[in-house]
C-alpha atoms as a PDB file:
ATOM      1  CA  UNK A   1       4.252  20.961 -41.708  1.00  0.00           C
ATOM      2  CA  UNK A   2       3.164  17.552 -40.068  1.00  0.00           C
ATOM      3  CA  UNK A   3       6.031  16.735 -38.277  1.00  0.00           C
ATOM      4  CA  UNK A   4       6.215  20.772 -37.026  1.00  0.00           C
ATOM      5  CA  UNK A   5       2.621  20.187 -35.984  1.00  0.00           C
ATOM      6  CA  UNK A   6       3.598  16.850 -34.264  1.00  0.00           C
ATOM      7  CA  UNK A   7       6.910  18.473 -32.616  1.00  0.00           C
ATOM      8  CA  UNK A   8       4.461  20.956 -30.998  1.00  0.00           C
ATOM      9  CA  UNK A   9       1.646  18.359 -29.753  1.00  0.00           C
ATOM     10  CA  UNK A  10       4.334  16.600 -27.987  1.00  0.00           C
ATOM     11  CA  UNK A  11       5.829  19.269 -26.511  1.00  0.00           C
ATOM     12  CA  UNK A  12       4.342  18.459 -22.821  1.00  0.00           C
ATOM     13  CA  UNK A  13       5.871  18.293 -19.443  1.00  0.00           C
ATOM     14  CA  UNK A  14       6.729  14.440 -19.251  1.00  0.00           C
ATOM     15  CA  UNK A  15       6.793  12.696 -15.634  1.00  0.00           C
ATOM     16  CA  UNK A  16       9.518  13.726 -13.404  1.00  0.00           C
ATOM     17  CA  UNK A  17      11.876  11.477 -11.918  1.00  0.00           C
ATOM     18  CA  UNK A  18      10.454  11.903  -8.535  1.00  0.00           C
ATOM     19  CA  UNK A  19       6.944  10.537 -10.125  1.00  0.00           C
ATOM     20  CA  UNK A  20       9.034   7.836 -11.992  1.00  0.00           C
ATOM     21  CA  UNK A  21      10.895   5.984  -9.033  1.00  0.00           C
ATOM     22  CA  UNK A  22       8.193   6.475  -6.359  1.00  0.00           C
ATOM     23  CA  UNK A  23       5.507   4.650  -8.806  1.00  0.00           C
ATOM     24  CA  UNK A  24       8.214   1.790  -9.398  1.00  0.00           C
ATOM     25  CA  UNK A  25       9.012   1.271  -5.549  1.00  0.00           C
ATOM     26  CA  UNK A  26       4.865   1.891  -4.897  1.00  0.00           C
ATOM     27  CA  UNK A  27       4.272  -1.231  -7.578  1.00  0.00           C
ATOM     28  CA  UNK A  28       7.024  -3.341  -6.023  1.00  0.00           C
ATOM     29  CA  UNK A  29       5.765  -2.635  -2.512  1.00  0.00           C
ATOM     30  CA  UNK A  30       2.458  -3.305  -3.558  1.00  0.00           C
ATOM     31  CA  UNK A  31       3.358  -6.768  -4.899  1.00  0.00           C
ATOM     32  CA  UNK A  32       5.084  -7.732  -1.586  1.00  0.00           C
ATOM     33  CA  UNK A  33       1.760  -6.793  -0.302  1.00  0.00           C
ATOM     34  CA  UNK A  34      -0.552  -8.508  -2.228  1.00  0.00           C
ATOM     35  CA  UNK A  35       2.035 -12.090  -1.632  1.00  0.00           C
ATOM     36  CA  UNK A  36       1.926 -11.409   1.940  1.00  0.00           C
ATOM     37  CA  UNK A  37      -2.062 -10.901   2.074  1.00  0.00           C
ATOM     38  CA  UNK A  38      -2.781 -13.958   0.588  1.00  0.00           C
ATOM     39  CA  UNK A  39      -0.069 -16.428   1.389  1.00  0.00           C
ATOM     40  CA  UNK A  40      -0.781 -18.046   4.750  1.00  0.00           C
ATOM     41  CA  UNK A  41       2.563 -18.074   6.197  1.00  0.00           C
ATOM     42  CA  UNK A  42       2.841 -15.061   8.461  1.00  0.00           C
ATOM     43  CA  UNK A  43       3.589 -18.018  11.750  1.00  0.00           C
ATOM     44  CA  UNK A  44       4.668 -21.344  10.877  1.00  0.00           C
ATOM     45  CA  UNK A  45       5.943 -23.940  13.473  1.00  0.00           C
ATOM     46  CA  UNK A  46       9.033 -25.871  13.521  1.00  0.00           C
ATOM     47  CA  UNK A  47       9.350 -29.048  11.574  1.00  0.00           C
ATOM     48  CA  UNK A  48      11.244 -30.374  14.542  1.00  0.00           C
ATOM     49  CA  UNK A  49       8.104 -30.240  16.660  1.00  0.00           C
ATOM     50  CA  UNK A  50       5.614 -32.100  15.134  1.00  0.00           C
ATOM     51  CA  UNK A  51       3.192 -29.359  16.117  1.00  0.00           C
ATOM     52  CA  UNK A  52      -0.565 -30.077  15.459  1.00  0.00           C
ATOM     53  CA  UNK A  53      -0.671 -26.193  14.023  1.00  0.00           C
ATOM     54  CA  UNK A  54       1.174 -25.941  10.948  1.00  0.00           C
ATOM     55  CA  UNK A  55       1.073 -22.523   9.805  1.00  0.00           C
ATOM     56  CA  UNK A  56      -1.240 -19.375   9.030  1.00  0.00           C
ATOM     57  CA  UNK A  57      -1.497 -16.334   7.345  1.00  0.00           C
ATOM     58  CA  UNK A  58      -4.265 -13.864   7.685  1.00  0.00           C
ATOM     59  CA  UNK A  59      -7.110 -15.222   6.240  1.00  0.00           C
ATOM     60  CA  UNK A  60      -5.881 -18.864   6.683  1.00  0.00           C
ATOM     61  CA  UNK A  61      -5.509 -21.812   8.986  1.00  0.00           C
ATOM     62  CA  UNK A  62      -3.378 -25.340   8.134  1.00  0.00           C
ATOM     63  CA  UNK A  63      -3.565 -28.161  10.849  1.00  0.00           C
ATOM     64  CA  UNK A  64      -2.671 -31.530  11.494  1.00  0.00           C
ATOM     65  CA  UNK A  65      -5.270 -33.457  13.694  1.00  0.00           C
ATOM     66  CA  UNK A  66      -5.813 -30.552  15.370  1.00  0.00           C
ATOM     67  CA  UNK A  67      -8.149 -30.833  19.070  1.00  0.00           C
ATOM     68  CA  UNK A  68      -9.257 -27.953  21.154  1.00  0.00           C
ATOM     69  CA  UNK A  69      -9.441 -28.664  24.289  1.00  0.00           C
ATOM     70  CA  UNK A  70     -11.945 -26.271  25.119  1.00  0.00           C
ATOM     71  CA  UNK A  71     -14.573 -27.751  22.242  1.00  0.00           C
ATOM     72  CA  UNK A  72     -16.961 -29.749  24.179  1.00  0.00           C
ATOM     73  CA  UNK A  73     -17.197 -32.210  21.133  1.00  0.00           C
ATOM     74  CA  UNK A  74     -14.176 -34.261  20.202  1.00  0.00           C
ATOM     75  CA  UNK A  75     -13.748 -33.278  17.032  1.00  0.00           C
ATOM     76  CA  UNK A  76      -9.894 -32.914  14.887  1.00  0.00           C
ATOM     77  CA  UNK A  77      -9.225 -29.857  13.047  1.00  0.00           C
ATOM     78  CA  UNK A  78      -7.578 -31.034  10.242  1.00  0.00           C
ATOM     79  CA  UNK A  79      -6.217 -29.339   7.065  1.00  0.00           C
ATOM     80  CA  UNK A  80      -6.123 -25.738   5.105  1.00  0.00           C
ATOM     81  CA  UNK A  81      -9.201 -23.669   5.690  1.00  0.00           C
ATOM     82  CA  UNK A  82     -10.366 -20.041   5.458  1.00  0.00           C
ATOM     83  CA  UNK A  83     -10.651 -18.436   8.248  1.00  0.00           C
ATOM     84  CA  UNK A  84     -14.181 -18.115   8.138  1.00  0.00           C
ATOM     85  CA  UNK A  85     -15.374 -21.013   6.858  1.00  0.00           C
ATOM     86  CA  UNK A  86     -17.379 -23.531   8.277  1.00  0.00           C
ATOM     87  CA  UNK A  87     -14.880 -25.663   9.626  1.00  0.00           C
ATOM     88  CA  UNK A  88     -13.626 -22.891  11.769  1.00  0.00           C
ATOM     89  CA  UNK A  89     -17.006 -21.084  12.930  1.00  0.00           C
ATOM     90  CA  UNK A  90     -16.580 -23.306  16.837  1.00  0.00           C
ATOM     91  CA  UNK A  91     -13.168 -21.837  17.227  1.00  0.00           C
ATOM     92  CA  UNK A  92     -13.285 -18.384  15.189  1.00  0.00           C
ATOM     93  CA  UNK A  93     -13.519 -16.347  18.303  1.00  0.00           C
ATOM     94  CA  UNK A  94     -10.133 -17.940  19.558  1.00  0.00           C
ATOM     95  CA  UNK A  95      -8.748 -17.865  15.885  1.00  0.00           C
ATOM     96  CA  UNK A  96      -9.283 -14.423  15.841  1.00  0.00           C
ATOM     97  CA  UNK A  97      -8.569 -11.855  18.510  1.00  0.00           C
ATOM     98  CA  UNK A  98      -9.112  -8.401  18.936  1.00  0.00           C
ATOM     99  CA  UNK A  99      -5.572  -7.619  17.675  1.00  0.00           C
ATOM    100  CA  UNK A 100      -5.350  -9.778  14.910  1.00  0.00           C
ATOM    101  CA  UNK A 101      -8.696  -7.983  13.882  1.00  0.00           C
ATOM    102  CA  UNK A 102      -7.158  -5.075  13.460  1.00  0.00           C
ATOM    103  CA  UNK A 103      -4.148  -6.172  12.003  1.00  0.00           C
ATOM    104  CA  UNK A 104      -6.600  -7.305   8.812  1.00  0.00           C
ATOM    105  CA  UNK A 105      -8.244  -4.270   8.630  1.00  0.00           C
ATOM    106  CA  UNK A 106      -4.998  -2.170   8.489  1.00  0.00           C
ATOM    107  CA  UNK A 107      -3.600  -4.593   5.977  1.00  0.00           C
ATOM    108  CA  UNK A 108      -7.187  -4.476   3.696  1.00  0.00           C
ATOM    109  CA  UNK A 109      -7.313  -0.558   3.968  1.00  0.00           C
ATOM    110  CA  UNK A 110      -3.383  -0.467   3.406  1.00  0.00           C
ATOM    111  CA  UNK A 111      -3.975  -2.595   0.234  1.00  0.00           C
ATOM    112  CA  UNK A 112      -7.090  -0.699  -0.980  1.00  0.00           C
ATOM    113  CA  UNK A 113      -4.717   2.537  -0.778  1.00  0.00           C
ATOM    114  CA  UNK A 114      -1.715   1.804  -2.898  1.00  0.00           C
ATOM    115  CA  UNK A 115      -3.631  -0.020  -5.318  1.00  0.00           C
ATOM    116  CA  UNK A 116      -5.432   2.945  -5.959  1.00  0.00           C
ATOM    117  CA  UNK A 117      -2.231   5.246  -5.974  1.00  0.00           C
ATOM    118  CA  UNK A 118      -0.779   3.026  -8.930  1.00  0.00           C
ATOM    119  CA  UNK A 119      -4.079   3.205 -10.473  1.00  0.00           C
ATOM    120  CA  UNK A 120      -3.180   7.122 -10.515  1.00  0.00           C
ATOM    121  CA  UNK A 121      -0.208   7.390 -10.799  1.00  0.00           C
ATOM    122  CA  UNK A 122      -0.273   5.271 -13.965  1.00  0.00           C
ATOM    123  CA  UNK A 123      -2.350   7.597 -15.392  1.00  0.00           C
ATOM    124  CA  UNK A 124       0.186  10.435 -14.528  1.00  0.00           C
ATOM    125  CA  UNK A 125       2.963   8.474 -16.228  1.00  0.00           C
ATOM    126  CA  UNK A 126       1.064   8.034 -19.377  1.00  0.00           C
ATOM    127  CA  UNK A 127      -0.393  11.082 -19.042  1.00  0.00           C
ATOM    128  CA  UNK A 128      -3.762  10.440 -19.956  1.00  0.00           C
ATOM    129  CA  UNK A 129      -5.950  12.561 -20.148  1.00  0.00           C
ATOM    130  CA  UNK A 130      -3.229  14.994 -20.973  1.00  0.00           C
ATOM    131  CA  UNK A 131      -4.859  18.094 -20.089  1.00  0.00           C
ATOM    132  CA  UNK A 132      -6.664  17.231 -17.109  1.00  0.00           C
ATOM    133  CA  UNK A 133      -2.925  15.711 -15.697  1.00  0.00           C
ATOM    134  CA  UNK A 134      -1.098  18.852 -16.514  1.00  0.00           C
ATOM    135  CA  UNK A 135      -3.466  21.414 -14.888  1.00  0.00           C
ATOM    136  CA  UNK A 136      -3.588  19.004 -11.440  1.00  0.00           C
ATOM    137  CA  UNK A 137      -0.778  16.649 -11.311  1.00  0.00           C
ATOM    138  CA  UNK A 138      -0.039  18.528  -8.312  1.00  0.00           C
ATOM    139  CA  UNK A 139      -3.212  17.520  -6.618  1.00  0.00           C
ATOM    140  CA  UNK A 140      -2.435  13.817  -7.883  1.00  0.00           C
ATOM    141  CA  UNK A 141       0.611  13.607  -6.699  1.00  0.00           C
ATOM    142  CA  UNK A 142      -0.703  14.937  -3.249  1.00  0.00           C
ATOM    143  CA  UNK A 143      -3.276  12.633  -3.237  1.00  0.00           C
ATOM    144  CA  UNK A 144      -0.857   9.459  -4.217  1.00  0.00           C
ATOM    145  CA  UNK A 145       1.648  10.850  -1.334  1.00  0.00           C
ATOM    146  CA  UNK A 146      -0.996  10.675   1.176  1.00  0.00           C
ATOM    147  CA  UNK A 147      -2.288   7.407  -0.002  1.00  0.00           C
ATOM    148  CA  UNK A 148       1.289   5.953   0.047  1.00  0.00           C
ATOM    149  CA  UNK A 149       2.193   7.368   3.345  1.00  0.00           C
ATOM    150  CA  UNK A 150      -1.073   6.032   4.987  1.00  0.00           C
ATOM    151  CA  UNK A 151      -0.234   2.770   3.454  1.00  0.00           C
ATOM    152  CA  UNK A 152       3.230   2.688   5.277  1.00  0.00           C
ATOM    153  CA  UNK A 153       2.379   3.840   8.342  1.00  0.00           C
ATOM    154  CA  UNK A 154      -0.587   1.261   8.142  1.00  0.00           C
ATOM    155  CA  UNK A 155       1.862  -1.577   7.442  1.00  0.00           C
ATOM    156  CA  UNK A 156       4.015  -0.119  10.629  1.00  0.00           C
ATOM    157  CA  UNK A 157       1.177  -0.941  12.982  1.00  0.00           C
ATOM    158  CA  UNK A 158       0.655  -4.123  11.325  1.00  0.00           C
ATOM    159  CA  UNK A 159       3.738  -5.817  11.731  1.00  0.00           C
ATOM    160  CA  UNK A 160       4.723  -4.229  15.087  1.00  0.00           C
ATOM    161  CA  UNK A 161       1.291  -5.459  16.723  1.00  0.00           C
ATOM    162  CA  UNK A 162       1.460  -9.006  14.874  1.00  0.00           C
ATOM    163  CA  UNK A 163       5.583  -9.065  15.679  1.00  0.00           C
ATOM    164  CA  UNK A 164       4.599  -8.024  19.101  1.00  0.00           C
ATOM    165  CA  UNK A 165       1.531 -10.446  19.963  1.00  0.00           C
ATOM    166  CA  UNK A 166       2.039 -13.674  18.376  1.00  0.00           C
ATOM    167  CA  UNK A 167       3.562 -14.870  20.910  1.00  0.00           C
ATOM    168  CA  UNK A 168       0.910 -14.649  23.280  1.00  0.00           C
ATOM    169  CA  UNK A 169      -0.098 -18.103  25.334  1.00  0.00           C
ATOM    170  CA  UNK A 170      -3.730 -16.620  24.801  1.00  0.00           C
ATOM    171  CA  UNK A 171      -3.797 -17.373  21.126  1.00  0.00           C
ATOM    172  CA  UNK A 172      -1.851 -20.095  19.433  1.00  0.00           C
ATOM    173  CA  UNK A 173      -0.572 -23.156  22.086  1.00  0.00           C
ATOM    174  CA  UNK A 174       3.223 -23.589  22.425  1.00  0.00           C
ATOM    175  CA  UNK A 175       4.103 -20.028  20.959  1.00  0.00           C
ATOM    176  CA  UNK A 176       7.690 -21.389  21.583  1.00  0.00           C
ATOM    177  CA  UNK A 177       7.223 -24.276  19.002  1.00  0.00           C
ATOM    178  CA  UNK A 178       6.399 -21.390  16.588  1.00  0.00           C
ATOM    179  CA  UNK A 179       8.183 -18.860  14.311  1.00  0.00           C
ATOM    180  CA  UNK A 180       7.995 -15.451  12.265  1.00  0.00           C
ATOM    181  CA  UNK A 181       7.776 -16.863   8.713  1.00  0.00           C
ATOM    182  CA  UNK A 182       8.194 -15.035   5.153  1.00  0.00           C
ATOM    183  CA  UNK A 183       4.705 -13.678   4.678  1.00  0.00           C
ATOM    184  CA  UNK A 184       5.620 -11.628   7.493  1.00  0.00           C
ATOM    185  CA  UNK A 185       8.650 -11.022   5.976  1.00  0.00           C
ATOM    186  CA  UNK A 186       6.817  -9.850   2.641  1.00  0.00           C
ATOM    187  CA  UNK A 187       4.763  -7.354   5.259  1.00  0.00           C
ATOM    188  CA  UNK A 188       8.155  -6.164   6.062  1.00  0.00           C
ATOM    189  CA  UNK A 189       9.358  -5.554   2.538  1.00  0.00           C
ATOM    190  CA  UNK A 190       6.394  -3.824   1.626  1.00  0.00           C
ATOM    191  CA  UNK A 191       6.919  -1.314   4.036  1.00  0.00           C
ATOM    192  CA  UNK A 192      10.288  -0.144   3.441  1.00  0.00           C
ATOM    193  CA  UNK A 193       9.131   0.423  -0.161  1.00  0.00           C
ATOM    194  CA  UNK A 194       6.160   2.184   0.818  1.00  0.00           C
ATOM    195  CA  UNK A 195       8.157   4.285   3.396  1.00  0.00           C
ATOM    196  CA  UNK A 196      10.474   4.979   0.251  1.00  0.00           C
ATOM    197  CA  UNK A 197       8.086   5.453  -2.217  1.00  0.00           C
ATOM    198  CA  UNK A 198       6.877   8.542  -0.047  1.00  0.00           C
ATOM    199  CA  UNK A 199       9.660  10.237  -0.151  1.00  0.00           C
ATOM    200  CA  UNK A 200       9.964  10.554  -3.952  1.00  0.00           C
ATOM    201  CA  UNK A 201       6.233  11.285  -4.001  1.00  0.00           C
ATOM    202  CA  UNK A 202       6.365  14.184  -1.547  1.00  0.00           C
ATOM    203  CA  UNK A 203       9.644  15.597  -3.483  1.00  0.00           C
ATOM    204  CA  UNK A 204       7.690  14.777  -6.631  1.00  0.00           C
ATOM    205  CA  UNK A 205       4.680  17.426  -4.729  1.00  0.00           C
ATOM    206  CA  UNK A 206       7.073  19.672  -4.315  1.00  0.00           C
ATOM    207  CA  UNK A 207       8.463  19.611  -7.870  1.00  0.00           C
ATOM    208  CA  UNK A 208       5.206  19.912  -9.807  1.00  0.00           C
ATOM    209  CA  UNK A 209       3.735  22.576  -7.448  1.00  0.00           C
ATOM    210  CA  UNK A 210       6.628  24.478  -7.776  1.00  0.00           C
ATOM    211  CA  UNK A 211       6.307  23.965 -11.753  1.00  0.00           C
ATOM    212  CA  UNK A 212       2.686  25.081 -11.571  1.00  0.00           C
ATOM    213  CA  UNK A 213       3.672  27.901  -9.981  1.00  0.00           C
ATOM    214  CA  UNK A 214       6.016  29.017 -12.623  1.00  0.00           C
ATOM    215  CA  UNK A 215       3.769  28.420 -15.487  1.00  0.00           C
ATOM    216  CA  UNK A 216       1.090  30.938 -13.493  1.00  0.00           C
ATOM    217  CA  UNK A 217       3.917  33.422 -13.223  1.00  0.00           C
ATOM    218  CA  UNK A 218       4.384  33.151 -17.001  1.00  0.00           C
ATOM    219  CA  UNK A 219       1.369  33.570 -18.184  1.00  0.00           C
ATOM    220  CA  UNK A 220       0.674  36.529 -15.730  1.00  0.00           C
ATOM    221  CA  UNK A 221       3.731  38.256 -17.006  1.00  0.00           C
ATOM    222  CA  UNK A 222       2.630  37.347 -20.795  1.00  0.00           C
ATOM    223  CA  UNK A 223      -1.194  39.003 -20.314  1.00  0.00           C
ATOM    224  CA  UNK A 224      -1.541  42.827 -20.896  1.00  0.00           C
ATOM    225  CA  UNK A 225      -1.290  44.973 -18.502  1.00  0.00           C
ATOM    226  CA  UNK A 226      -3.845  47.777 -18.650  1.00  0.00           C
ATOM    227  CA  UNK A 227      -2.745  50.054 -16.066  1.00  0.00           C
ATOM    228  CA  UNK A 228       0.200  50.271 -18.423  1.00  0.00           C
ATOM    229  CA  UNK A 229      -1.692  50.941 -21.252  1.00  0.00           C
ATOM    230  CA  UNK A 230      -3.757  53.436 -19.636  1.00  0.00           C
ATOM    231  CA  UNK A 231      -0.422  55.449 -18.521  1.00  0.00           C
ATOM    232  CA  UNK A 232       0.435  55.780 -21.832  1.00  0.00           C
ATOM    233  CA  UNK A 233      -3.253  57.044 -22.876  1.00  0.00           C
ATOM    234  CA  UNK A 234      -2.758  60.160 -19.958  1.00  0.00           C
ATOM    235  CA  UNK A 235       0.445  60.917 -21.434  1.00  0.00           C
END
């Protein structure tokens, strides 16, 4: 009797593969991500050059005896620092253009998303709380699509506007002395995953809508019908 009992509580709908494979290329996407947020190595110059600007990421600046020449006080920039620390408030306007601006927000709202579609779709993969997963797993699994599809098209703009504008002579001196490094790279990564990772998810909509669907049309065929009932009570 217990293991009849147990044969019935398991008997569930378990994660599709759909659900599966997009939440394992959403948590490797997300980990290029997170390496490419932090790391400060989106532009690094050439050893070759002996350039006073090492390298930087998003949030972070590395130089060597750096001097603005527009800084009225001759002071050297020198070392790793965030870029909005002290160090950096004289030159955080030139540190940080407009487009570079909005390449950070993309990335922050980019990484806010998919973190929060693993945090759900976790849940759907362990499906806990079981019935509140079966009756909208459909509505997850929109909701993780759309997250994950923001996310890539988020990390599209990203790299095309940094790709595209860190070479300007505006920003960094002697763009020419400088290169794409692997941070940028990472940003890359992370977005073919992302882009892949929404295809399964919107297949994986598909599937479990279509499954919801089915179970409706069950149980509508296994309620009573009274205008049957009442036929029979005329005849």
């Amino acid at each position: 009797m217990t293991t009849m009992r147990d044969d019935s509580k398991n008997n569930y709908p378990k994660a599709s593969n759909f659900l599966v494979n997009g939440a394992l290329l959403t948590y490797i996407g997300g980990m290029f991500m997170m390496i490419a947020f932090c790391s400060p190595y989106w532009v690094k110059s050439f050893d070759e050059t002996f350039s006073q600007f090492k390298h930087m990421g998003l949030w972070e600046y590395c130089f060597d005896q750096f001097r603005y020449p527009y800084y009225q006080f001759d002071h050297l920039f020198d070392g790793c620092h965030h870029v909005f620390s002290e160090e950096y408030y004289v030159i955080r306007e030139w540190l940080l253009p407009p487009w570079l601006m909005t390449v950070q927000s993309f990335m922050t709202i980019a990484f806010l998303l998919t973190f929060f579609a693993q945090v759900v779709m976790a849940f759907q993969l362990v499906r806990f709380p079981l019935n509140f997963i079966l009756q909208r797993e459909y509505i997850l699994s929109f909701m993780c699509f759309v997250c994950v599809t923001t996310t890539a098209v988020l990390l599209f703009f990203s790299i095309t506007i940094f790709g595209a504008s860190h070479v300007r002579r505006d920003w960094l001196m002697y763009p020419n002395f400088n290169y794409l490094s692997w941070s940028y790279g990472m940003a890359c990564l992370s977005f073919f995953f992302h882009g892949f990772s929404a295809f399964c998810l919107f297949k994986e909509f598909q599937f479990s809508y279509d499954r919801r669907r089915e179970s409706k049309n069950l149980i509508m065929q296994m309620q009573p019908n009274p205008q049957h009932r009442l036929g029979w009570a005329i005849q």
